[in-house]
Protein backbone atom coordinates (compact mmCIF):
# COMPACT_ATOMS: atom_id res chain seq x y z
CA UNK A 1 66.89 79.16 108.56
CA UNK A 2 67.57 78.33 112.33
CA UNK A 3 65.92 76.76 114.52
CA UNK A 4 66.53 75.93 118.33
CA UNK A 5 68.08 72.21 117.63
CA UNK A 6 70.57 73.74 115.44
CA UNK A 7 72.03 75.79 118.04
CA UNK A 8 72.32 73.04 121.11
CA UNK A 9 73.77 70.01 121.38
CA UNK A 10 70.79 67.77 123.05
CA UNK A 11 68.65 65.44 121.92
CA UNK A 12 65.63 67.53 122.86
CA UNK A 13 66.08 71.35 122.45
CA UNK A 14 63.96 71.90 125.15
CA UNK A 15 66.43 70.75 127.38
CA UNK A 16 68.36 73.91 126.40
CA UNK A 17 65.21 76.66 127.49
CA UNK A 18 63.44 74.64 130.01
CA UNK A 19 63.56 76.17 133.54
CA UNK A 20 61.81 73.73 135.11
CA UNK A 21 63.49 70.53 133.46
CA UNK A 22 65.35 70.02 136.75
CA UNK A 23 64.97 71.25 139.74
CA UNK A 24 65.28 71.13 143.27
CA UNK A 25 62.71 70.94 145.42
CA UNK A 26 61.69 72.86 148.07
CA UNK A 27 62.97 75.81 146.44
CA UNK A 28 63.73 77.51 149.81
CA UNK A 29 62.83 75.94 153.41
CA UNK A 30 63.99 76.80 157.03
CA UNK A 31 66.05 74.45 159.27
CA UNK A 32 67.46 74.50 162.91
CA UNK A 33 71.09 73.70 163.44
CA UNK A 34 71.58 69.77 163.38
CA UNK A 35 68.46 69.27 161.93
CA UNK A 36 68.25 66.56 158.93
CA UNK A 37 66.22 68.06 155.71
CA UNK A 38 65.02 66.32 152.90
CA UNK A 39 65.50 67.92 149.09
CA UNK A 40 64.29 66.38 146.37
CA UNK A 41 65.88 66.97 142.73
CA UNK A 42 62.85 66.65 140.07
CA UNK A 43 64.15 65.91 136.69
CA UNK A 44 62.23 66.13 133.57
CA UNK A 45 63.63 63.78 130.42
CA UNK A 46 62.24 66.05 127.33
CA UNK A 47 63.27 64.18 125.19
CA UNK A 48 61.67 61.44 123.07
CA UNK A 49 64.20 58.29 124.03
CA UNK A 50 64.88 57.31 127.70
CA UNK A 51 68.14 58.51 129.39
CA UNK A 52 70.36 58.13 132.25
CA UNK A 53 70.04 61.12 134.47
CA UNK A 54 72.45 61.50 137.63
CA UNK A 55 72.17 64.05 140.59
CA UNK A 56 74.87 65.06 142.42
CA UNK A 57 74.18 67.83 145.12
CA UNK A 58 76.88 70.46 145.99
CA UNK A 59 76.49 71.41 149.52
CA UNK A 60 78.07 73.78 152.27
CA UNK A 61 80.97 73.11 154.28
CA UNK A 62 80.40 70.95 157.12
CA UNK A 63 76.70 69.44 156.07
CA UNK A 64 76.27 65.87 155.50
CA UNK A 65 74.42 64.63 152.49
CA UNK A 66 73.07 61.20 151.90
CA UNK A 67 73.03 59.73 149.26
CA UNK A 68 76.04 61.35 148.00
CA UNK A 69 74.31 60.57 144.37
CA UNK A 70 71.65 59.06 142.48
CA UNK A 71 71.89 57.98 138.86
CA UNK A 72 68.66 56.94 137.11
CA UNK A 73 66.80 56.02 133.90
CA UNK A 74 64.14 58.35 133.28
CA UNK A 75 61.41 57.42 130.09
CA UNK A 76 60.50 59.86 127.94
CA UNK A 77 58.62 63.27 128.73
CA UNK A 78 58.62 61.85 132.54
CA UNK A 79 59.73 62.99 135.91
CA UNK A 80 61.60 61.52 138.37
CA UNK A 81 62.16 62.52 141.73
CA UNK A 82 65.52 62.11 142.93
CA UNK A 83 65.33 62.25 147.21
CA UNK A 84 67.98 63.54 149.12
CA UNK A 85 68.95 63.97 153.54
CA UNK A 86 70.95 66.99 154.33
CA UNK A 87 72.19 67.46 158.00
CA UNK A 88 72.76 71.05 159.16
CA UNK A 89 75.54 70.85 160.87
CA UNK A 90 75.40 72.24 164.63
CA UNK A 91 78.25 75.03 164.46
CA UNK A 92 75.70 76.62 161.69
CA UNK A 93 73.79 79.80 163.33
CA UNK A 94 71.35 82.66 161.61
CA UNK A 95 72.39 82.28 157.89
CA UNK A 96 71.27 81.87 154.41
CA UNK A 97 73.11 78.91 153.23
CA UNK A 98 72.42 77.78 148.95
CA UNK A 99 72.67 73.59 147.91
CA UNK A 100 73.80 73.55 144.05
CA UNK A 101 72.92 70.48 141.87
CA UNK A 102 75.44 68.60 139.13
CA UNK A 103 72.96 67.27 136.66
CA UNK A 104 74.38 64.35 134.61
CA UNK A 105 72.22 63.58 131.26
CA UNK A 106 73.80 60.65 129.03
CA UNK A 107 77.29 62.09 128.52
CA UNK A 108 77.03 65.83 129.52
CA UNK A 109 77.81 66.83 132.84
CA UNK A 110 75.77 70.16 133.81
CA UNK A 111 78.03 71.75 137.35
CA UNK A 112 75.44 73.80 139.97
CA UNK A 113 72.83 73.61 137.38
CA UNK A 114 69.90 74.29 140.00
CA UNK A 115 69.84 75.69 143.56
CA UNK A 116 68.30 76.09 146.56
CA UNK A 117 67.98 77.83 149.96
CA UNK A 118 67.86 76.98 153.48
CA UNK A 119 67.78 79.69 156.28
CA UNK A 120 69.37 78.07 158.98
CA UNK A 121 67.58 79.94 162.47
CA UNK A 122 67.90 77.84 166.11
């Protein structure tokens, strides 16, 4: 037979059905033109040997993020919080905008591989 580790290529097959292995935290929040936000990418190492995690979030045109990435060794089965600042830029008025995160584990390279929202109201 078949099971789940025979179908993906990680060290852990949970990393392949988790939905909560990385994420970005809050999910959604609310933020006034040239305000500065803080997001935090959480990210679970399932599997039984550390790793090297990186973070890289994707955001709109015209916001400021700082640090631009974080890269770090996460044990096994633990969380780290990777923290973020994200400047809404001034020009941005009454929208929904989304913040994507590149998730780096060991050698794979994950593009927007969690999201999330902020409504942008003066």
């Amino acid at each position: 037979g078949c099971s789940v580790a025979d179908l993906f290529p990680w060290s852990e097959p949970n990393f392949s059905v988790s939905t909560t292995g990385e994420r970005i935290y809050p999910y959604g929040q609310k933020a006034s033109p040239g305000q500065t936000i803080e997001i935090t990418v959480k990210i679970l190492n399932h599997s039984s040997l550390p790793g090297v995690f990186t973070a890289s979030p994707n955001v709109p045109e015209g916001f400021r993020l700082e640090p631009e990435k974080i890269s770090r060794s996460i044990e096994s089965r633990k969380q780290s919080d990777l923290r973020f600042r994200v400047t809404v830029p001034s020009s941005v008025l009454n929208s929904l905008q989304v913040i994507t995160c590149d998730v780096g584990i060991d050698k794979w390279h994950l593009r927007h591989w969690c999201e999330s929202m902020v409504e942008v109201r003066p």
